[in-house]
Protein backbone atom coordinates (compact mmCIF):
# COMPACT_ATOMS: atom_id res chain seq x y z
CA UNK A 1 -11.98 -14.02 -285.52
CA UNK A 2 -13.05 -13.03 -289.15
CA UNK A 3 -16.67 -13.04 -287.86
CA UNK A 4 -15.69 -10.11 -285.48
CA UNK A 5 -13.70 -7.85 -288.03
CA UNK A 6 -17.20 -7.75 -290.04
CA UNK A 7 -18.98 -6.64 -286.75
CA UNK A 8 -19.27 -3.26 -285.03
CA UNK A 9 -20.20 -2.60 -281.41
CA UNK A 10 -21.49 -4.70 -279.36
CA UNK A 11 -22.04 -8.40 -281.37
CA UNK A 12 -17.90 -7.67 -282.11
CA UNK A 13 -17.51 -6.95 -278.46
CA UNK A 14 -19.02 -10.24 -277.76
CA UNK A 15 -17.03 -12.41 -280.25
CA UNK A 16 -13.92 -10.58 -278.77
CA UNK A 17 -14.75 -11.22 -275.37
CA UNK A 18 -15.83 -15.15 -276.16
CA UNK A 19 -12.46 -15.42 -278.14
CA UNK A 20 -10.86 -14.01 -275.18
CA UNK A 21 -12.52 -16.84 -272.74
CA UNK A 22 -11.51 -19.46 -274.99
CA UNK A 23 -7.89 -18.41 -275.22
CA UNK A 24 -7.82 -17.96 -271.25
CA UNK A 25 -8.99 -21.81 -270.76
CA UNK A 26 -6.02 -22.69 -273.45
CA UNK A 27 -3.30 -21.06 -271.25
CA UNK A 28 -4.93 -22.48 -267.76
CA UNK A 29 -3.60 -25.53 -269.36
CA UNK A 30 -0.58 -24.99 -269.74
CA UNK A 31 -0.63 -24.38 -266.54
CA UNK A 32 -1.61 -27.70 -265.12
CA UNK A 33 0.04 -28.92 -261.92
CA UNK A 34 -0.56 -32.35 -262.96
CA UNK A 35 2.34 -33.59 -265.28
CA UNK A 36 -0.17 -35.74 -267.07
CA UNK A 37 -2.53 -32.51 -267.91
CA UNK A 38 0.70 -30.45 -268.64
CA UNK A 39 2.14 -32.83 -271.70
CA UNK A 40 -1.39 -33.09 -273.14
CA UNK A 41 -1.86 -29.28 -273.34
CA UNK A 42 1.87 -29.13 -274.82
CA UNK A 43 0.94 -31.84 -277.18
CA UNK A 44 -2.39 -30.36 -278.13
CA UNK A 45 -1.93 -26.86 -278.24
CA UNK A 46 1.89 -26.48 -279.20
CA UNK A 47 2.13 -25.58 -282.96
CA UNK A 48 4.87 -27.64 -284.49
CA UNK A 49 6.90 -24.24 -285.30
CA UNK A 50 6.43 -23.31 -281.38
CA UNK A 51 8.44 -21.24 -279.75
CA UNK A 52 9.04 -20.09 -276.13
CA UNK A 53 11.48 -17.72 -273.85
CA UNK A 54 10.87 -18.63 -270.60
CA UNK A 55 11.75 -16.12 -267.44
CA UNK A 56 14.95 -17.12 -267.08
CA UNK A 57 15.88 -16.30 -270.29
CA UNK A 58 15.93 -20.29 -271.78
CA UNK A 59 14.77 -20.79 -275.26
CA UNK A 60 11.99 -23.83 -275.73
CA UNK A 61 11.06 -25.68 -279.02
CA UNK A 62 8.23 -27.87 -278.99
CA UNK A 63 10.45 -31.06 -279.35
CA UNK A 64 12.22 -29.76 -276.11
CA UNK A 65 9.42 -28.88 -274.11
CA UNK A 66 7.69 -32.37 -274.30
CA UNK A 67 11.16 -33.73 -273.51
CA UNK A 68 12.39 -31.53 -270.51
CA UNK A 69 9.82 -28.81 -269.99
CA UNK A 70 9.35 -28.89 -265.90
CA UNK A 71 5.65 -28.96 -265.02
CA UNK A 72 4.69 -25.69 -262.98
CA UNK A 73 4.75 -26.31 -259.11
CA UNK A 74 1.98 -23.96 -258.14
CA UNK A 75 -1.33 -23.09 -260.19
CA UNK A 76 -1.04 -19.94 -261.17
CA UNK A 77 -3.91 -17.35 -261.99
CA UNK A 78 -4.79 -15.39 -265.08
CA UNK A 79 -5.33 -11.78 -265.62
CA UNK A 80 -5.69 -10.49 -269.16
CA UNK A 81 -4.45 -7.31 -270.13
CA UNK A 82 -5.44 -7.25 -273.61
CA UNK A 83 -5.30 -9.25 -276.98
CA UNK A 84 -4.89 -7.27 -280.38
CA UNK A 85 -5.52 -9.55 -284.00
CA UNK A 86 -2.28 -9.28 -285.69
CA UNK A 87 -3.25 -11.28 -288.65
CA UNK A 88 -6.54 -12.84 -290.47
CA UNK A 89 -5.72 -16.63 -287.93
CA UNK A 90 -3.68 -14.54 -285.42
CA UNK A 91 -4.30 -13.00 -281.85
CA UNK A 92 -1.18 -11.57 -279.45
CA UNK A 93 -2.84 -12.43 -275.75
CA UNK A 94 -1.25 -10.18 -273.05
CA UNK A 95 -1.64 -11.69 -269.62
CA UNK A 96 -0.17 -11.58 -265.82
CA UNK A 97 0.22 -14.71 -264.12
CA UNK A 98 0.01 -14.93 -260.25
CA UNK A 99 1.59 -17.98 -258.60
CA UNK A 100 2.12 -17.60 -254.97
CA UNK A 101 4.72 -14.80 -254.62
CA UNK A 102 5.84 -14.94 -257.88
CA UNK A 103 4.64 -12.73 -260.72
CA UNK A 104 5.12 -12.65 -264.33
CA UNK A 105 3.47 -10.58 -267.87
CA UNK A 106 3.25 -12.76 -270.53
CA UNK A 107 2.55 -12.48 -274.66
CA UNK A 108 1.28 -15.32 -276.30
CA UNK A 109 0.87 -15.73 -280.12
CA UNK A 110 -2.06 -17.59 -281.22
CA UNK A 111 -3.04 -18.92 -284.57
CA UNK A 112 -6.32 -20.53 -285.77
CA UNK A 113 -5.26 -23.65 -287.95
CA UNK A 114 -7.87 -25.04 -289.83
CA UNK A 115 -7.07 -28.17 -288.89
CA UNK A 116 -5.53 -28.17 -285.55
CA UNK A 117 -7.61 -25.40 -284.20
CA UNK A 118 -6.07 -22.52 -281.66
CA UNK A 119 -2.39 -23.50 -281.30
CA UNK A 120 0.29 -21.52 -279.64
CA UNK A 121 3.40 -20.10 -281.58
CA UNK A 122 5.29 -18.18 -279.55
CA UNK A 123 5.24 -17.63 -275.89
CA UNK A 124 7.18 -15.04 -273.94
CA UNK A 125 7.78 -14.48 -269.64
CA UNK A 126 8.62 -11.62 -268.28
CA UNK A 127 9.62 -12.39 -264.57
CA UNK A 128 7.93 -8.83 -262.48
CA UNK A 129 10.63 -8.11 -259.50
């Protein structure tokens, strides 16, 4: 991430793009059909101080989520719309997620630890009627 605020054109393009990829595979884990998959992702990726407001309008902690978060029914697709670096560890992804009929935008707050790696702060549904 600090690598591509040095570059121009198209080597930052590349990092952007590659950060991008890497991000994507983090939220098609969350994702997971499988409850097993699911947890781990939550355990993983879920930064201590995680926050979420799901679609209909419920307000997850991390410590909730592993206890009652419901594992998605269908495996929904990812579209980005576009990320923007909102600090010198931290990237706002903007996505839409397809599952069957149902369609939602979502924002999602990453932050680099340098411990933990990538690990999601804040996470935000938007239900699309």
């Amino acid at each position: 991430l600090q690598e591509a605020a040095l570059l121009v054109g198209e080597d930052a393009d590349k990092l952007l793009q590659e950060l991008i990829g890497i991000l994507t595979d983090k939220e098609r884990r969350f994702l997971e059909t499988d409850a097993i998959a699911h947890r781990s992702a939550l355990e993983e990726l879920a930064a201590p101080d995680f926050i979420e407001h799901d679609g209909n309008g419920r307000l997850w902690t991390r410590g909730r989520a592993l206890a009652d978060m419901p594992v998605p029914e269908v495996r929904a697709s990812i579209e980005i719309l576009g990320m923007v670096r909102t600090g010198p560890q931290d990237v706002l992804l903007r996505w839409r997620a397809r599952a069957g009929s149902r369609v939602s935008v979502r924002v999602s707050l990453w932050h680099r630890d340098p411990d933990r790696g990538w690990q999601l702060r804040f996470h935000q549904i938007t239900p699309v009627r």
